[in-house]
Protein backbone atom coordinates (compact mmCIF):
# COMPACT_ATOMS: atom_id res chain seq x y z
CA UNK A 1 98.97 61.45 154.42
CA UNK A 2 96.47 63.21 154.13
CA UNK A 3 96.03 67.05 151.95
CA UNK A 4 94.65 69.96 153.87
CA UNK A 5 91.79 71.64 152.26
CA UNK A 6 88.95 73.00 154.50
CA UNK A 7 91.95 74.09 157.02
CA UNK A 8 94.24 75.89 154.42
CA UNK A 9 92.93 79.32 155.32
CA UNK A 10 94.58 79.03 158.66
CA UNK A 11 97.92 78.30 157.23
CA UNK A 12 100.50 80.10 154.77
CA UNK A 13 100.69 82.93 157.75
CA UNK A 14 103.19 85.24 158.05
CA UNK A 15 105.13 83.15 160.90
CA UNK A 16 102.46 80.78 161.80
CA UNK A 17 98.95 80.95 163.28
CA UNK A 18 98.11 81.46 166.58
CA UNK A 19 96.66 78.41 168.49
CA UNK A 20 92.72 78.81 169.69
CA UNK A 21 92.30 77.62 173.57
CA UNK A 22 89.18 76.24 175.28
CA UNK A 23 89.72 77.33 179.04
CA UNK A 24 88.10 74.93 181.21
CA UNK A 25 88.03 76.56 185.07
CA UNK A 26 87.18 73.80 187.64
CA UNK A 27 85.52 74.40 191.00
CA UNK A 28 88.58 72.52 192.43
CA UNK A 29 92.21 72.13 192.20
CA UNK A 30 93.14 69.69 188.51
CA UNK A 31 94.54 66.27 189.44
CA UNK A 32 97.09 65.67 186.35
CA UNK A 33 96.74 62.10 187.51
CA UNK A 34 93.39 61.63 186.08
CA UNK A 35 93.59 64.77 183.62
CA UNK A 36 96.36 62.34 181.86
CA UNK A 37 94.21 59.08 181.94
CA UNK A 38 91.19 61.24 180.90
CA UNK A 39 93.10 62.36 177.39
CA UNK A 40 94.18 58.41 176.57
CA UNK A 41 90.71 57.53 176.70
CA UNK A 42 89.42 60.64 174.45
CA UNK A 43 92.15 59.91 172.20
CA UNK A 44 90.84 56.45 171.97
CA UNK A 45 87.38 58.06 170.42
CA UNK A 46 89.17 60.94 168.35
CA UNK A 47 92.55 58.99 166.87
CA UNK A 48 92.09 61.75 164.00
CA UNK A 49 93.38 64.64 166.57
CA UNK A 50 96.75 62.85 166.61
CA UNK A 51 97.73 64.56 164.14
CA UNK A 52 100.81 66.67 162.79
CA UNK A 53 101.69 68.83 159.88
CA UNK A 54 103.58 67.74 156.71
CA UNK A 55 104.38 70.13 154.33
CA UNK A 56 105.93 69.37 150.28
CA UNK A 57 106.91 72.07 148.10
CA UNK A 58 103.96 74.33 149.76
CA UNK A 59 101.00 71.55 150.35
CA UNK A 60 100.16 71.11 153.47
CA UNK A 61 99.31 67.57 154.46
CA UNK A 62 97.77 65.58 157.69
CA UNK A 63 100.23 62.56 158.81
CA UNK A 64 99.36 60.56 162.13
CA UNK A 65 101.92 61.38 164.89
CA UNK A 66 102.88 58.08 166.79
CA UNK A 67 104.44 60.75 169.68
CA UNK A 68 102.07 59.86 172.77
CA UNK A 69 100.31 63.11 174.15
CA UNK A 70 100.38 64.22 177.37
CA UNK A 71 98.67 66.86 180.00
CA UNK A 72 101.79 68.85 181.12
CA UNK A 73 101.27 71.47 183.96
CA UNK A 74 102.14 74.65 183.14
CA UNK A 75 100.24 78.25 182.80
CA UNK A 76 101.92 78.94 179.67
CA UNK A 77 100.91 78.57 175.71
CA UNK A 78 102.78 76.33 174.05
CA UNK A 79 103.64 75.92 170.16
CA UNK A 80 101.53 73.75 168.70
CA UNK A 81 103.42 72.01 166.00
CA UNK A 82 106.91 71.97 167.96
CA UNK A 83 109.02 69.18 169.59
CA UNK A 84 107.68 70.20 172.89
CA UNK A 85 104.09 69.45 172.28
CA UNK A 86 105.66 66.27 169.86
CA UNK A 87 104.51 68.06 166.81
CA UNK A 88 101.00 67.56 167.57
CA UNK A 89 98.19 70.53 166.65
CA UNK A 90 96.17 69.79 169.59
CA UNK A 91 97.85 70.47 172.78
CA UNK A 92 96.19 69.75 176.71
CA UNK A 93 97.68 71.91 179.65
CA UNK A 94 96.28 72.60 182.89
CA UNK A 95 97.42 74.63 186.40
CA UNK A 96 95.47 75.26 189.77
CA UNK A 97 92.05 74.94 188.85
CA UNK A 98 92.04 75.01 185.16
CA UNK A 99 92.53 72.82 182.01
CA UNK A 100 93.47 74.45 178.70
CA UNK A 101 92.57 72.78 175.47
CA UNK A 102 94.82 74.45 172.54
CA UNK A 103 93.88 73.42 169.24
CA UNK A 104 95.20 74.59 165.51
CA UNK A 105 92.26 75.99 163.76
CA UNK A 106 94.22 74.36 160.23
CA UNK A 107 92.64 71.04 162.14
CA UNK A 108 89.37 71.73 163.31
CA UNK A 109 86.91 74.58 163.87
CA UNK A 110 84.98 75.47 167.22
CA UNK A 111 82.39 72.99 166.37
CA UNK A 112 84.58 70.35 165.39
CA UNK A 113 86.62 70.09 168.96
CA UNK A 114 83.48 70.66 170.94
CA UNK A 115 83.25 67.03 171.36
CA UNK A 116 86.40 66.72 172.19
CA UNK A 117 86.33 68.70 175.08
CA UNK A 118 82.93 67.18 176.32
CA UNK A 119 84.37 63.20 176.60
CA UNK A 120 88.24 64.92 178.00
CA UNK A 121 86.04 67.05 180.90
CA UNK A 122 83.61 63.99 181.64
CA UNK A 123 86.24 61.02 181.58
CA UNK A 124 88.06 63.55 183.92
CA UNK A 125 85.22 64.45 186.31
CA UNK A 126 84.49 60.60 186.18
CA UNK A 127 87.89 60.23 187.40
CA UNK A 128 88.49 63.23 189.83
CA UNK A 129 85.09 62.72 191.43
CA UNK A 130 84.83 58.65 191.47
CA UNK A 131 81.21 59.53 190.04
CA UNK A 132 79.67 57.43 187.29
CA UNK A 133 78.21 60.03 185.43
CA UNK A 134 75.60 60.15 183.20
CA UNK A 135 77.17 59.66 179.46
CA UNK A 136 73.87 61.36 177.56
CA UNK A 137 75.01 62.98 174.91
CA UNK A 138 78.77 62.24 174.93
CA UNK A 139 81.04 60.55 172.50
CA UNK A 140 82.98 57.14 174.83
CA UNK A 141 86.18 55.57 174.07
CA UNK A 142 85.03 52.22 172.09
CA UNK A 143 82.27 53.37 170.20
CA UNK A 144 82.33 53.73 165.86
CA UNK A 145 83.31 57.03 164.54
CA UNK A 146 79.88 58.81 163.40
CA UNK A 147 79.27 58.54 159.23
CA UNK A 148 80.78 61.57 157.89
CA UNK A 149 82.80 62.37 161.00
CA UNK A 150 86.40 62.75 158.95
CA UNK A 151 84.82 63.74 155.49
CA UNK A 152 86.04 66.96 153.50
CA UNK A 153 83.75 69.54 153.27
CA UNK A 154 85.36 71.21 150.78
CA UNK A 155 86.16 69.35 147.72
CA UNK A 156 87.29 70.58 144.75
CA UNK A 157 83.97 70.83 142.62
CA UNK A 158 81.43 73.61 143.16
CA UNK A 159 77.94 72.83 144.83
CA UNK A 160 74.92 73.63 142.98
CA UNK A 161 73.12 76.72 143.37
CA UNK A 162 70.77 78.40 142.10
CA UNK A 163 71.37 82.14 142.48
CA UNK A 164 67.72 83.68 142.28
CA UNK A 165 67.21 82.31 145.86
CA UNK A 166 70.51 83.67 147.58
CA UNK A 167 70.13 86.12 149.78
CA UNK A 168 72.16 89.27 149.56
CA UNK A 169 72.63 91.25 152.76
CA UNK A 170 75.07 94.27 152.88
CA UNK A 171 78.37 93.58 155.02
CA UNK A 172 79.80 96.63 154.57
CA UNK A 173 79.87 97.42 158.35
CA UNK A 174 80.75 100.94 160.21
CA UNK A 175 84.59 100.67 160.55
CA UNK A 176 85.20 100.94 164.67
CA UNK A 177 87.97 104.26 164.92
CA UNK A 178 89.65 101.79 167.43
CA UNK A 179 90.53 99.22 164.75
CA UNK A 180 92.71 101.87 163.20
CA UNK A 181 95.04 101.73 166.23
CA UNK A 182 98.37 99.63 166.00
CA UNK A 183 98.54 96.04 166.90
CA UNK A 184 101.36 95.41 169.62
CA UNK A 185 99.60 93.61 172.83
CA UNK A 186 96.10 91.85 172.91
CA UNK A 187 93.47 92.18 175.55
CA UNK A 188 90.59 89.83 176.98
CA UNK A 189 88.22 90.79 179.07
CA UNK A 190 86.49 87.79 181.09
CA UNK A 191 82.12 88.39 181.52
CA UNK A 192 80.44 85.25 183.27
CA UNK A 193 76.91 85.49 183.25
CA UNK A 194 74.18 84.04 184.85
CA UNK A 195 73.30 81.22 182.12
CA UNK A 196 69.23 81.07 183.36
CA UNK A 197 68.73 84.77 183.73
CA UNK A 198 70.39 85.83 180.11
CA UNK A 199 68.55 82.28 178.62
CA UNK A 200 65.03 83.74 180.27
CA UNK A 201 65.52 86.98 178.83
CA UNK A 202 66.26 86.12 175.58
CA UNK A 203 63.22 83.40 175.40
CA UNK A 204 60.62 86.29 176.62
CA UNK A 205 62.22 88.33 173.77
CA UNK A 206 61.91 85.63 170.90
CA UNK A 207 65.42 85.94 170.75
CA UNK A 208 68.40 83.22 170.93
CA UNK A 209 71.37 84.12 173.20
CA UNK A 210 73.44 84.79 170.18
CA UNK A 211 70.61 87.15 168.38
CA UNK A 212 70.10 88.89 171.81
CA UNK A 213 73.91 89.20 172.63
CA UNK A 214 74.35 90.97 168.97
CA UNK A 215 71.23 93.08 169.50
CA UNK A 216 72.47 94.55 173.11
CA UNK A 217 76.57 94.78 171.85
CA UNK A 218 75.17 96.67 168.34
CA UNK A 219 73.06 98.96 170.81
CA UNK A 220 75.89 99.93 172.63
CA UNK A 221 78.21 100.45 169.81
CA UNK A 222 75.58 103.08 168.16
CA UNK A 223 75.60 105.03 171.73
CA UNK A 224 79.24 104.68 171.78
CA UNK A 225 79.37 105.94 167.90
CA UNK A 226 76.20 107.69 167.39
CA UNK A 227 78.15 109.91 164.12
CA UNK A 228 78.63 106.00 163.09
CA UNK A 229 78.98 106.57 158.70
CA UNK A 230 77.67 103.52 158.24
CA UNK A 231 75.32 100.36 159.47
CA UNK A 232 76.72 98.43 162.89
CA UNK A 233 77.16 95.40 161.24
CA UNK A 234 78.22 92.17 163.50
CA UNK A 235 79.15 89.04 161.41
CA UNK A 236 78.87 86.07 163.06
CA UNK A 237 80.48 82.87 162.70
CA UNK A 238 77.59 80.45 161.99
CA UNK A 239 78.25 76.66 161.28
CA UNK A 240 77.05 75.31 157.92
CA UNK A 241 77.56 71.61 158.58
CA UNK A 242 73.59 71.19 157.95
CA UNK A 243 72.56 72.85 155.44
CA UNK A 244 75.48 71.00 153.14
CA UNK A 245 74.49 67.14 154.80
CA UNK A 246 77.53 66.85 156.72
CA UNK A 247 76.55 67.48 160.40
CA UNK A 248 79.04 65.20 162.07
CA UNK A 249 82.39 66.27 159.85
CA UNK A 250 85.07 67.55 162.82
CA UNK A 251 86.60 69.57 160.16
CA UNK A 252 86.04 73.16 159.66
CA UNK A 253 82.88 74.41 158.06
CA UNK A 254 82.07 77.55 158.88
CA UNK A 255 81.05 81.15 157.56
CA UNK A 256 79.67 83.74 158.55
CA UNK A 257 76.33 85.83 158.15
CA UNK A 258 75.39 89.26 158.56
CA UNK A 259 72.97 91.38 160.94
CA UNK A 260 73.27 95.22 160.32
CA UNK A 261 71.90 97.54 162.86
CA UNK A 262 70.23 100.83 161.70
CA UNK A 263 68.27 103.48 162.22
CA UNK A 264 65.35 101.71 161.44
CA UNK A 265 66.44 98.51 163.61
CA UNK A 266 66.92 101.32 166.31
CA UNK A 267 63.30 102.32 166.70
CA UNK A 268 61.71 98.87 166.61
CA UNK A 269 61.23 97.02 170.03
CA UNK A 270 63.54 94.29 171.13
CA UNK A 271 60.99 91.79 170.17
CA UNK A 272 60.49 92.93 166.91
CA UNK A 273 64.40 93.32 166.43
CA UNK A 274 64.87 89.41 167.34
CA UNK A 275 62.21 88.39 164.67
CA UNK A 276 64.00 90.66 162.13
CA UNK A 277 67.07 89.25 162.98
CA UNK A 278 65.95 85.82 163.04
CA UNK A 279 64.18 86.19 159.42
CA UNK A 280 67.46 87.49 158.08
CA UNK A 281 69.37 84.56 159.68
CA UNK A 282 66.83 82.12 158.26
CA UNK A 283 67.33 83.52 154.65
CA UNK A 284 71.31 83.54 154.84
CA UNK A 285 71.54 79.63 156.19
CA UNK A 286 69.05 78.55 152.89
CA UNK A 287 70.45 76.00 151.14
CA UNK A 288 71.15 78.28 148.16
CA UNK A 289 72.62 80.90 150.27
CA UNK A 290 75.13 78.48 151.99
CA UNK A 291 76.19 76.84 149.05
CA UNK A 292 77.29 80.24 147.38
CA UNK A 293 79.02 81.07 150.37
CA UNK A 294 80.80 77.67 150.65
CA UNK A 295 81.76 78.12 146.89
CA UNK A 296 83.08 81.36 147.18
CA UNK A 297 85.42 79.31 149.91
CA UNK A 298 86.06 76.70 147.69
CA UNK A 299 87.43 79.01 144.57
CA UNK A 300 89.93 80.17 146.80
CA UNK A 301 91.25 76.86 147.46
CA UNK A 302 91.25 75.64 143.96
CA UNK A 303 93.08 79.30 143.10
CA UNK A 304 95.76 78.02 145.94
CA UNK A 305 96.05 75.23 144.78
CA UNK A 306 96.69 75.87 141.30
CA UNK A 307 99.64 78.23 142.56
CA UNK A 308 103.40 76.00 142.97
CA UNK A 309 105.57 76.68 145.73
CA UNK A 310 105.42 78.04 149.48
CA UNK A 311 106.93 81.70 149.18
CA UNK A 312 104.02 82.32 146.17
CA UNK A 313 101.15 80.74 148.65
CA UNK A 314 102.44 82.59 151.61
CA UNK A 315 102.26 85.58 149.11
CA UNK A 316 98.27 84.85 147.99
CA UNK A 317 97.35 84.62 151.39
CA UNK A 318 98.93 87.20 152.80
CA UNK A 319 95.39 89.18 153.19
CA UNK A 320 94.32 87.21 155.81
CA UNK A 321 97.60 88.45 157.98
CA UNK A 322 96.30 91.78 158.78
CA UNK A 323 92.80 91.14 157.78
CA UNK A 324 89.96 93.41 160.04
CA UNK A 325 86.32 92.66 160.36
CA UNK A 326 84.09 95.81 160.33
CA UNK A 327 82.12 96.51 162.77
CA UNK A 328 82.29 93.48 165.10
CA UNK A 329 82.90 89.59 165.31
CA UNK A 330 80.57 87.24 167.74
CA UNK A 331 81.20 83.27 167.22
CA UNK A 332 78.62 81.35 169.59
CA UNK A 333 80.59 77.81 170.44
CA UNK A 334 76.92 76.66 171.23
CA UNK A 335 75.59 74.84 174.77
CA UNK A 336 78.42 72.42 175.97
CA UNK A 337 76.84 68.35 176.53
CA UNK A 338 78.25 68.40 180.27
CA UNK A 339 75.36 68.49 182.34
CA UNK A 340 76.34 65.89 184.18
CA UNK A 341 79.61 67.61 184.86
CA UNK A 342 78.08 71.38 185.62
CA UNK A 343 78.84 71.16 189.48
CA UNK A 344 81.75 70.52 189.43
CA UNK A 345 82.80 73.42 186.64
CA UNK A 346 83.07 77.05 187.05
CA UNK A 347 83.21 78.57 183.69
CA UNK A 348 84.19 78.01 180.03
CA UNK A 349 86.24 80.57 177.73
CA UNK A 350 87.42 80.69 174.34
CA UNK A 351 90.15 83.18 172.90
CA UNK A 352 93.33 83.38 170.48
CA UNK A 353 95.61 86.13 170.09
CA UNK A 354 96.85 87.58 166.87
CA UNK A 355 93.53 89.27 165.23
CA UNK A 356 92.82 92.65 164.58
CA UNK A 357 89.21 94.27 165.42
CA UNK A 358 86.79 93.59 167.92
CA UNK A 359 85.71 89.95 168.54
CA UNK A 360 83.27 88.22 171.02
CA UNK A 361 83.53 84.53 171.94
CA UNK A 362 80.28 83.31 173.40
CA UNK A 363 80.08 79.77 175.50
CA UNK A 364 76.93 78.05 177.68
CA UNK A 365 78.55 75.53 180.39
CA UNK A 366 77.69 74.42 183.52
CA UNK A 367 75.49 77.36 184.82
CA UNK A 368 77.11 80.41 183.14
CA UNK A 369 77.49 82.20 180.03
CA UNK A 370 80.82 83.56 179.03
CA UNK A 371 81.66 86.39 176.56
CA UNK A 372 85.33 86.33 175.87
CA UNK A 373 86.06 89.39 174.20
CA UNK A 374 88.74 90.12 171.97
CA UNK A 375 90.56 92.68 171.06
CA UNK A 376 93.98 94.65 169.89
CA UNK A 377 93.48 98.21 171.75
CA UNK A 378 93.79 99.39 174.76
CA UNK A 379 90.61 101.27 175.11
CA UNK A 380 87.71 99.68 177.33
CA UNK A 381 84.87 102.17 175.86
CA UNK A 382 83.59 99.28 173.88
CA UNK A 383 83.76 96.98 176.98
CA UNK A 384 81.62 99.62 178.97
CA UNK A 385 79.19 100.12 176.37
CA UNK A 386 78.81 96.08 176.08
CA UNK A 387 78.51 96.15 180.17
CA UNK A 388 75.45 99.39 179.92
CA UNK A 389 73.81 97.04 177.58
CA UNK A 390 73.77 94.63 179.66
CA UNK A 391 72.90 96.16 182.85
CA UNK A 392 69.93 97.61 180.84
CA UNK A 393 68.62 93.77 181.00
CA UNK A 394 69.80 93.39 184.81
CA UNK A 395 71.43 90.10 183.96
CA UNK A 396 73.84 89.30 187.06
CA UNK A 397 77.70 89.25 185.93
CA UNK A 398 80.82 89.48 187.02
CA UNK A 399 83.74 91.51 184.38
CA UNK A 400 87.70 90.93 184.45
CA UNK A 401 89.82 94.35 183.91
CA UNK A 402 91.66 93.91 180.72
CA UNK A 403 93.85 91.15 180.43
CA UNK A 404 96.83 91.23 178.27
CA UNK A 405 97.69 87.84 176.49
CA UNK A 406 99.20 85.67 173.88
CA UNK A 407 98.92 82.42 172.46
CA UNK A 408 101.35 80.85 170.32
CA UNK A 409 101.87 80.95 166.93
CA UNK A 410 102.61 77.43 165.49
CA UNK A 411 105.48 76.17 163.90
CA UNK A 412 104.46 75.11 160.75
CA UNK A 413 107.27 76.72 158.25
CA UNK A 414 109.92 75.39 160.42
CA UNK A 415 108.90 71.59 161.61
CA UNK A 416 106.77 70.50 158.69
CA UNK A 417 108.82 70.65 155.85
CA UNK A 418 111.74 68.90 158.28
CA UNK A 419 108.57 65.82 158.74
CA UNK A 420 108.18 65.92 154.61
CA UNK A 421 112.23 65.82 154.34
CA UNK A 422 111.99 62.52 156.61
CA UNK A 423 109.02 61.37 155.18
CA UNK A 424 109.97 61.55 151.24
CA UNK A 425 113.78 59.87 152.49
């Protein structure tokens, strides 16, 4: 077995976590056939997502599950962590036209099942298509693991830093009036954008898509809110994988930085916001600046640790259950390897219920962009003021009405201490 560390955030929830899914939408109708045959062979290159959870007087451990996996057609989430996905955290489901990947973020993070998804989708559009696809840039059955693909990010021992060249930015972000509103459904709203058009715009701008997607959704915020208290502040999810030497670990290792939007940022031209933005980013992912973030990270894990017993971890963690992000969350999952793939898929999508705020999931596949935005309210004023921005650029899109939608919490308080009661027999 093997002890959870970098994933232990994600666990200790107030009954369970709710699964992430990468939505893949084909062009044409799934063939579970091949979508089955597709998932032995990825398994065959990532035997360290056959996984389940273990838990022993309130440590939460990694044991290999011998259950075989299996595609199963159905539209619905399912538990991840239960008999009917045989205790595994990584659960593949498809209907129609689409193939859902569900994953338990206690396993990997964004960046770490990217991969994944790329050899699953091309061994399947191999199959489907009787195509022998080009392979560039995707991980095969049969090769070596990659050095460092399985190591901990987070040990136990603090990374070096010297603190006169970390670089402070402020996070305390305006506080959206719509956060304040009760939790009871979440919504998605589906935008698929034209990949080349946003990609031009964004080059002519010196921006990246994530920098320009920030700059137009802080825009509209501050016409949405223009009696806004406070800076617009988005925090996005950045991965830190490089700047610590471990580029090919699948497990999580990720923060976030900062990029307030002001008064000041208001008035400059969208050229001159990008190259703020990008100076800004540059500064938070030094070396230094990482590493103090990390270590903050890794405190918190000793401090759990340290504490005995499930109720009194469940208890120490129980900020994150409720826990808000002011003003805004976007996490970029990055440029998916599937080129040879893109004709035959329509769009990519990445969402999870349970979170509180205002949260935007960016993906490039095939020949879109999607935003998958998040959120707990009913309201679309922040949808429409995301949509103005971007019909300000005249990027073509298409826009889903608000979808309400749930994915699964796990089950690890009631299965994985009945695996450690086995296990310790």
């Amino acid at each position: 077995m093997e002890k959870i560390r970098s994933g232990q955030s994600f666990l200790y929830r107030e009954e369970g976590y709710t699964s992430t899914v990468i939505d893949v939408r084909m062009k044409d109708k799934v063939r579970g056939d091949y979508l089955n045959r597709a998932l032995d062979q990825a398994l065959q290159r990532y035997p360290y997502f056959k996984a389940k959870l273990v838990e022993k007087e309130g440590e939460f451990y990694f044991e290999m599950d011998n259950i075989s996996m299996t595609a199963v057609k159905t539209d619905k989430s399912r538990v991840l962590g239960s008999m009917s996905t045989g205790y595994h955290l990584l659960d593949v489901t498809f209907t129609a036209n689409k193939i859902c990947v569900s994953f338990h973020h206690a396993l990997c993070d964004g960046r770490g099942i990217k991969p994944f998804v790329e050899t699953l989708i091309y061994y399947y559009c191999s199959l489907r298509y009787n195509q022998k696809l080009d392979s560039t840039g995707i991980r095969l059955a049969g090769e070596p693991l990659l050095e460092g693909e399985t190591a901990e990010p987070f040990g136990s021992e603090f990374f070096e830093v010297d603190r006169n060249n970390v670089f402070e930015v402020s996070r305390d972000g305006y506080s959206l009036p719509e956060n304040a509103e009760e939790k009871e459904t979440h919504y998605r709203t589906e935008i698929v954008m034209d990949q080349s058009q946003f990609v031009a715009f964004a080059r002519k701008n010196n921006a990246t898509p994530a920098i320009l997607l920030s700059i137009l959704v802080s825009a509209g915020i501050n016409k949405l809110h223009p009696d806004a208290d406070k800076p617009i502040v988005c925090s996005m999810a950045t991965d830190f994988r490089h700047e610590i030497g471990m580029d090919n670990t699948h497990k999580n290792c990720v923060g976030s930085i900062y990029l307030p939007y002001t008064e000041e940022t208001k008035k400059m031209s969208l050229p001159e916001q990008a190259a703020m933005y990008r100076d800004i980013m540059k500064k938070q992912k030094s070396s230094d600046s990482v590493k103090a973030s990390l270590n903050a990270q890794i405190g918190l894990y000793n401090k759990l640790d340290s504490v005995s017993g499930l109720e009194d971890k469940k208890k120490m963690m129980s900020f994150f259950n409720d826990i808000c992000v002011n003003t805004y969350v976007i996490s970029y999952l990055g440029q998916f390897q599937l080129e040879s793939c893109r004709e035959y898929i329509e769009s990519m999508h990445l969402y999870s219920s349970g979170t509180r705020g205002f949260i935007i999931n960016m993906i490039s596949a095939g020949t879109t962009i999607t935003l998958d935005i998040l959120q707990h309210f009913e309201s679309e004023d922040l949808i429409n003021a995301v949509l103005s921005s971007l019909d300000e650029i005249a990027v073509d899109y298409s826009v889903t009405k608000l979808i309400p939608f749930e994915t699964k919490k796990d089950k690890a308080y009631r299965t994985a201490g009945r695996q450690a009661e086995r296990y310790y027999k």
